[in-house]
Structures are given as structure tokens and as C-alpha cells.
C-alpha atoms as a PDB file:
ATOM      1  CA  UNK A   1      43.609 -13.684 -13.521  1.00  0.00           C
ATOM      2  CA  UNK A   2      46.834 -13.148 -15.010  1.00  0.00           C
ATOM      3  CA  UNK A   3      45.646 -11.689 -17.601  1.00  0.00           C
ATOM      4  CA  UNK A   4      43.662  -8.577 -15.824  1.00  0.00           C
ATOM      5  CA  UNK A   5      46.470  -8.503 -13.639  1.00  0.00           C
ATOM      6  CA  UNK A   6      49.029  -7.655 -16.358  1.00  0.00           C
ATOM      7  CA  UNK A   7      46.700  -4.673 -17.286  1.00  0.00           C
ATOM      8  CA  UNK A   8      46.171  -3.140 -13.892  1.00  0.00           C
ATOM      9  CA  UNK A   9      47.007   0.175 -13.007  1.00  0.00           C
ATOM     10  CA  UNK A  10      46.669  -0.769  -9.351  1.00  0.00           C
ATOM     11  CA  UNK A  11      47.073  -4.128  -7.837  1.00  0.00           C
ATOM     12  CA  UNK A  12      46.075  -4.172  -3.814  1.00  0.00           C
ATOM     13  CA  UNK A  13      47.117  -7.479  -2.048  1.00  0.00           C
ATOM     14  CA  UNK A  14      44.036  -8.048   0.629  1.00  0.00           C
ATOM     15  CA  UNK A  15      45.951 -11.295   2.146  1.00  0.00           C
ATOM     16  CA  UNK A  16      46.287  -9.206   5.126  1.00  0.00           C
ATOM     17  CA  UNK A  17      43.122  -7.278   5.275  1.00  0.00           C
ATOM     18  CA  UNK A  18      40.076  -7.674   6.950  1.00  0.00           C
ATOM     19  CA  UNK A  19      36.929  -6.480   5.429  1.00  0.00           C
ATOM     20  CA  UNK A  20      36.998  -3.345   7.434  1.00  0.00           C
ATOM     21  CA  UNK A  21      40.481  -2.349   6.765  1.00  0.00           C
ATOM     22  CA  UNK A  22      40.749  -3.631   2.637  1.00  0.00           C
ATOM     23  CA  UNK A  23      37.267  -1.214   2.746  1.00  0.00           C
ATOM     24  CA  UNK A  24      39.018   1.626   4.199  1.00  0.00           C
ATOM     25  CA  UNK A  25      41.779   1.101   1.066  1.00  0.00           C
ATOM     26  CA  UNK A  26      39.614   1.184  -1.754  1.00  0.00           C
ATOM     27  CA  UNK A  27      37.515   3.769  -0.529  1.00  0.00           C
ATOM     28  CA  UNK A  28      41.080   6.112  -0.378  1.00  0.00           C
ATOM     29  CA  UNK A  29      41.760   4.844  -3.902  1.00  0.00           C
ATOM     30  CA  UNK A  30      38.745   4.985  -5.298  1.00  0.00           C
ATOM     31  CA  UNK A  31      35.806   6.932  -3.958  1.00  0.00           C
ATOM     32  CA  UNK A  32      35.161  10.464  -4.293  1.00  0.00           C
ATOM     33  CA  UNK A  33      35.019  11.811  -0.430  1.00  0.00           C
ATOM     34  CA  UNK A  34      36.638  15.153  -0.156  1.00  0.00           C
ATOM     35  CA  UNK A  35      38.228  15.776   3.385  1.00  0.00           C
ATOM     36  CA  UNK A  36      35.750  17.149   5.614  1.00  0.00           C
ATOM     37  CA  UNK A  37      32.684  16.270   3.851  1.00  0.00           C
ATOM     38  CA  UNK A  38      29.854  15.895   5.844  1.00  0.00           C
ATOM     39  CA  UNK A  39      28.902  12.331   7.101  1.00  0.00           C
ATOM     40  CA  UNK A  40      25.106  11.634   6.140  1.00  0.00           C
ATOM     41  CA  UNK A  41      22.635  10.670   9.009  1.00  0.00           C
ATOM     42  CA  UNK A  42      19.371   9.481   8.138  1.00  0.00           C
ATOM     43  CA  UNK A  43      16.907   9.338  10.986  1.00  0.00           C
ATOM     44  CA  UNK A  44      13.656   7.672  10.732  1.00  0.00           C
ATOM     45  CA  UNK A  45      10.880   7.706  12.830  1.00  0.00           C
ATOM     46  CA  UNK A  46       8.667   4.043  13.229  1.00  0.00           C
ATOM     47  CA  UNK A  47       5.735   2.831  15.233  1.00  0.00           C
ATOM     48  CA  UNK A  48       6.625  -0.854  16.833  1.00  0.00           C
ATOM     49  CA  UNK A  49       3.459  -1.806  16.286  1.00  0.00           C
ATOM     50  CA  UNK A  50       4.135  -1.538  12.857  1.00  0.00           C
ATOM     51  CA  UNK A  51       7.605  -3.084  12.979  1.00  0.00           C
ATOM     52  CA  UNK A  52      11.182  -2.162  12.863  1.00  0.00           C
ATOM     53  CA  UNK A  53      12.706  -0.246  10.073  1.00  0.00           C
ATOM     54  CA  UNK A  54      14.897  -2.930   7.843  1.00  0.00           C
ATOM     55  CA  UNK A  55      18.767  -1.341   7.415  1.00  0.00           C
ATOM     56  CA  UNK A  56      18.713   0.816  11.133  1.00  0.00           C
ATOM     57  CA  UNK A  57      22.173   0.861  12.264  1.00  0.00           C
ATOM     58  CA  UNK A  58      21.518   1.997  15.444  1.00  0.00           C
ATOM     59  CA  UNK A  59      17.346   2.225  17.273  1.00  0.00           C
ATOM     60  CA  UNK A  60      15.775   4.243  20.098  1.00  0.00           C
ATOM     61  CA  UNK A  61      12.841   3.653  21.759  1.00  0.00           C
ATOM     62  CA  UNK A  62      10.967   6.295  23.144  1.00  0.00           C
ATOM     63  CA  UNK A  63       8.092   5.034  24.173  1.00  0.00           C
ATOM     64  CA  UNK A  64       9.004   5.471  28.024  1.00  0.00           C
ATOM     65  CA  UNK A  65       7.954   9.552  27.377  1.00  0.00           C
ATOM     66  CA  UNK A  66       4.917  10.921  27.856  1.00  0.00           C
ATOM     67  CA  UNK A  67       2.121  10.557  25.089  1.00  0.00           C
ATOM     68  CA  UNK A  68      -0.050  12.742  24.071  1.00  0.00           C
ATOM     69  CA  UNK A  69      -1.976  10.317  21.956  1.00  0.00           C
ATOM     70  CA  UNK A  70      -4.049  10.328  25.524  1.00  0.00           C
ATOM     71  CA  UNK A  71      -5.247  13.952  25.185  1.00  0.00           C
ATOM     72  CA  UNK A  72      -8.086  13.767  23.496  1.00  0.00           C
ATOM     73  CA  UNK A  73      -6.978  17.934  22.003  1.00  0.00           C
ATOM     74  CA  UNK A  74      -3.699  15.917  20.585  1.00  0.00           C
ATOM     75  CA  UNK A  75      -4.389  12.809  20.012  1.00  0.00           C
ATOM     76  CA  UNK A  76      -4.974  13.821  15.913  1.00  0.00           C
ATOM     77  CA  UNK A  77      -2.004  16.163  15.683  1.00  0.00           C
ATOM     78  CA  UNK A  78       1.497  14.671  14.390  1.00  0.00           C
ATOM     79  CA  UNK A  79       4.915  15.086  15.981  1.00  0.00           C
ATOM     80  CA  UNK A  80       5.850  17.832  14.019  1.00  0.00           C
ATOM     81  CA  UNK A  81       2.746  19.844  15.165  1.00  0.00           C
ATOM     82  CA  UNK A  82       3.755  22.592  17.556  1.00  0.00           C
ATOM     83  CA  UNK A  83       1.149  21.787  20.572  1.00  0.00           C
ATOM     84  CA  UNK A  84       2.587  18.166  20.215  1.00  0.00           C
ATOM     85  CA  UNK A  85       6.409  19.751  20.546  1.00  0.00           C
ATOM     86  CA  UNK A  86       5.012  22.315  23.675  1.00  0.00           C
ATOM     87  CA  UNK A  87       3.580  19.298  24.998  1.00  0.00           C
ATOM     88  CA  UNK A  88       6.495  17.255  25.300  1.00  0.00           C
ATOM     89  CA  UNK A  89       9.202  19.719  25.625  1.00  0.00           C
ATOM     90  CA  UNK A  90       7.355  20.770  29.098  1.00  0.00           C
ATOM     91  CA  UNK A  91       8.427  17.444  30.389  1.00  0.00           C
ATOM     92  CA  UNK A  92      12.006  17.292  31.316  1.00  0.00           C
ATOM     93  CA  UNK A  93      12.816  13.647  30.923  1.00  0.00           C
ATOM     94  CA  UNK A  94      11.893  14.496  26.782  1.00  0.00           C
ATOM     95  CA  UNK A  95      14.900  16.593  26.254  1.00  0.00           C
ATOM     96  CA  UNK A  96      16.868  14.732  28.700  1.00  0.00           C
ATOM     97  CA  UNK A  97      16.468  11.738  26.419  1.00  0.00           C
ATOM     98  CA  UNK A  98      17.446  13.736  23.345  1.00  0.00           C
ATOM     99  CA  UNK A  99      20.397  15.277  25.405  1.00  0.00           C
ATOM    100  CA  UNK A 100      21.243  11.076  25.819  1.00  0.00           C
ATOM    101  CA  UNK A 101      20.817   9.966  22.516  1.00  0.00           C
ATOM    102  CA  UNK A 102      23.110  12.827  21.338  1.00  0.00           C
ATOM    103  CA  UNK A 103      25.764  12.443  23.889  1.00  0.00           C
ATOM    104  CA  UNK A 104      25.836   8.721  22.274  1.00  0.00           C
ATOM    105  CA  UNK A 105      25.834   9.991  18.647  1.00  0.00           C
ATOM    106  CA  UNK A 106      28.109  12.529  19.101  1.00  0.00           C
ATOM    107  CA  UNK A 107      31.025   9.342  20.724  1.00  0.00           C
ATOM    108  CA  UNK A 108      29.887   6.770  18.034  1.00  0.00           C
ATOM    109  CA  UNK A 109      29.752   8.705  15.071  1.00  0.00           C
ATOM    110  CA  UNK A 110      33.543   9.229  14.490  1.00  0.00           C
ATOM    111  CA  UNK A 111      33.846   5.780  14.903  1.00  0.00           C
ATOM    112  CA  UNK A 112      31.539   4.927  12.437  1.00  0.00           C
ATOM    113  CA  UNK A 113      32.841   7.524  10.310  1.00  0.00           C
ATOM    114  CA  UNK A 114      36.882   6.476  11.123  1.00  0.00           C
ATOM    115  CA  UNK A 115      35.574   2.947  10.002  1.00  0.00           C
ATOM    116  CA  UNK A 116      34.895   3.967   6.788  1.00  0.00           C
ATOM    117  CA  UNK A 117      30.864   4.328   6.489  1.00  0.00           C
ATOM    118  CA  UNK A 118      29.713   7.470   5.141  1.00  0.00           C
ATOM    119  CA  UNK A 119      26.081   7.288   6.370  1.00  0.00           C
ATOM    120  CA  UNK A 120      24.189   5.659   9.264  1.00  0.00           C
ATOM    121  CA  UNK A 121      20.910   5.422   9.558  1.00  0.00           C
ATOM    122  CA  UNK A 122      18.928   5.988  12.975  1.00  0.00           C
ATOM    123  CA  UNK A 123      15.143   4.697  14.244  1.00  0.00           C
ATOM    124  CA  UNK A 124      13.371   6.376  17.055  1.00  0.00           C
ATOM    125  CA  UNK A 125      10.456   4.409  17.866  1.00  0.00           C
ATOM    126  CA  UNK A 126       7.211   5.047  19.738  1.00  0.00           C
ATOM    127  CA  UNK A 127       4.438   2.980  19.707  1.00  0.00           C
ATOM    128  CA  UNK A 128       2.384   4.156  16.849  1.00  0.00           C
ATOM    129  CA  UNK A 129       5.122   6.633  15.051  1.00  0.00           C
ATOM    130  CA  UNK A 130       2.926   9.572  15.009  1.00  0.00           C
ATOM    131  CA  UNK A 131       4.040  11.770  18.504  1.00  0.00           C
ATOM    132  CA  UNK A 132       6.859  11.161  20.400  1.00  0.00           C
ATOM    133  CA  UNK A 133       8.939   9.608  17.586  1.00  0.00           C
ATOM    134  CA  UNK A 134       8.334  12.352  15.326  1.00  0.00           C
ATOM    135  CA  UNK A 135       9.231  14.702  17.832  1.00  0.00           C
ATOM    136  CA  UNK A 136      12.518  13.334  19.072  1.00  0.00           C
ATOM    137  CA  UNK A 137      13.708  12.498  15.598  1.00  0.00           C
ATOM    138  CA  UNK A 138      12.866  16.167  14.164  1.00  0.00           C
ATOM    139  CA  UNK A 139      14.944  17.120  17.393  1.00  0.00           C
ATOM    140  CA  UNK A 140      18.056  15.038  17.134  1.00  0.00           C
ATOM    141  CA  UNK A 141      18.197  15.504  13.333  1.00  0.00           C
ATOM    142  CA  UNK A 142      18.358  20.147  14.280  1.00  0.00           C
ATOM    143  CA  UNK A 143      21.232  18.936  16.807  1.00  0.00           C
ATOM    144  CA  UNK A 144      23.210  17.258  14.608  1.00  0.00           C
ATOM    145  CA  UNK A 145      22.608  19.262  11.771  1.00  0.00           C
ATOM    146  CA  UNK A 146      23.763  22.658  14.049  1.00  0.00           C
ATOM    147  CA  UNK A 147      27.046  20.072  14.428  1.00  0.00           C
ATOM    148  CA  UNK A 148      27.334  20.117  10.372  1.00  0.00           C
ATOM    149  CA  UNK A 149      25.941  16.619   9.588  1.00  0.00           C
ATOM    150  CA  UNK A 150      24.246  16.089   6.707  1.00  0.00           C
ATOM    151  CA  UNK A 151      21.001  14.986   8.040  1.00  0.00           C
ATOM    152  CA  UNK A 152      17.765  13.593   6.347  1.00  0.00           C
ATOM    153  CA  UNK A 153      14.529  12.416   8.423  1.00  0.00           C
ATOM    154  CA  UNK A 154      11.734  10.118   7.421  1.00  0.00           C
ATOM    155  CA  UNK A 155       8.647   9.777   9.393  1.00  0.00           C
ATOM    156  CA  UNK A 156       7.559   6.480   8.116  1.00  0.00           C
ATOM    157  CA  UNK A 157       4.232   5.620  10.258  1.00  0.00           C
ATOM    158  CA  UNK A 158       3.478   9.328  10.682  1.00  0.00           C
ATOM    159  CA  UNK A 159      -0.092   9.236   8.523  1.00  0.00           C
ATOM    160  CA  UNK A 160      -1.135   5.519   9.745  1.00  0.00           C
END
């Protein structure tokens, strides 16, 4: 290694560092984050029945909300359908549980962010992924955007 070492431009001793904290150091050094760029939040909604999403950092499960996969007029429709949204935004305990979710994001995500990620990645689950999933993701992902995250959803079980 002496060798490479005598070339260097930059030579970081990690004896002290964790994985966390040496992270933190190259990313200053190296990466390409301006100051105040936005911190990316992917949300994806999932049916359990079709299993969990692989790389979630963090997973909600809605399935405690009313569904309208009961209403024979809904049952068809997706989440992103606007009698699916009227349907469960006339229940209060749906935008309670968004209010919830977001008081949570909004305390973890500058930690995440201070830690030195520069994306997490968020499942909402119902049981099949079509309605309440789809809903409540679509709804989180407007609240943080309005809060200047970059924000992408998928709806991953939405057509199954």
C-alpha cells in the first residue's frame, strides 16, 4: 500500500471511525451534494399479501383504515381514483394516520439526513396494494413534497 499511498492526494486515517462517521467524511470529500439540496424520499405502496418491498427503510401498515375494496361501486377503482380518495378522506382516522406518519417523518428525516443518507425509501402497506395504500402514499408523498423533498412514489401491486 505504500505505493498508492505515496501518490495520494488525500490520505484519511479511519482507525477512529465508525462506519457512520468515516461515511459522513468521504461523502464531504468526495460527493457532489450542494448545501440544501433536497433529500430524496421514495414511497412505495405494497399489498402484504404479496410481500414486503426488499430495501424499505422505514414501513406502514394501513390496513387498520377503512376499505373500500367492500363496496361493490369501488371495489375496481385504484387509490389514485378520486371516489376512492372521497371515500377515505370522509373518515377521520385516514388523515389522522397521514397526520401520524408525517409527524414521524418530519422528526426522523433530519436524522437520517444528519447521518449522511441522501434518500430513504418508505412502504405503506394495505392488504392488496390497490386502495388504501395508494391513497396514503399519494398523500404523504404531496406533504412532503409541499416541505421541499424530493419525492418519488411507486405503486407496486396497484394493477394485481
Amino acid at each position: 500500500m505504500k505505493s498508492i499511498r505515496d501518490h495520494a492526494d488525500l490520505i484519511i486515517d479511519t482507525s477512529e471511525h465508525t462506519v457512520h462517521t468515516l461515511r459522513r467524511v468521504v461523502v464531504e470529500k468526495f460527493g457532489k451534494f450542494e448545501k440544501g439540496t433536497p433529500f430524496r424520499v421514495q414511497v412505495v405502496s405494497f399489498g402484504h399479501k404479496y410481500g414486503s418491498p426488499r430495501d424499505v427503510d422505514l414501513m406502514f401498515d394501513v390496513r387498520h383504515l377503512p376499505n373500500p375494496f367492500f363496496d361493490p361501486k369501488l371495489k375496481d377503482l385504484g387509490g389514485d381514483d378520486p371516489k376512492i380518495v372521497k371515500f377515505l378522506r370522509k373518515h377521520p382516522e385516514v388523515e389522522e394516520t397521514v397526520d401520524r406518519f408525517l409527524d414521524l417523518l418530519d422528526y426522523l428525516l433530519p436524522f437520517y439526513k444528519k447521518e449522511g443518507k441522501a434518500y430513504l425509501t418508505v412502504g405503506i402497506g394495505c392488504t392488496g396494494g390497490r386502495h388504501r395504500s395508494v391513497m396514503v402514499a399519494n398523500r404523504v408523498a404531496e406533504l412532503l413534497k409541499k416541505q421541499r423533498f424530493d419525492v418519488s412514489v411507486i405503486h407496486r401491486d396497484i394493477q394485481k
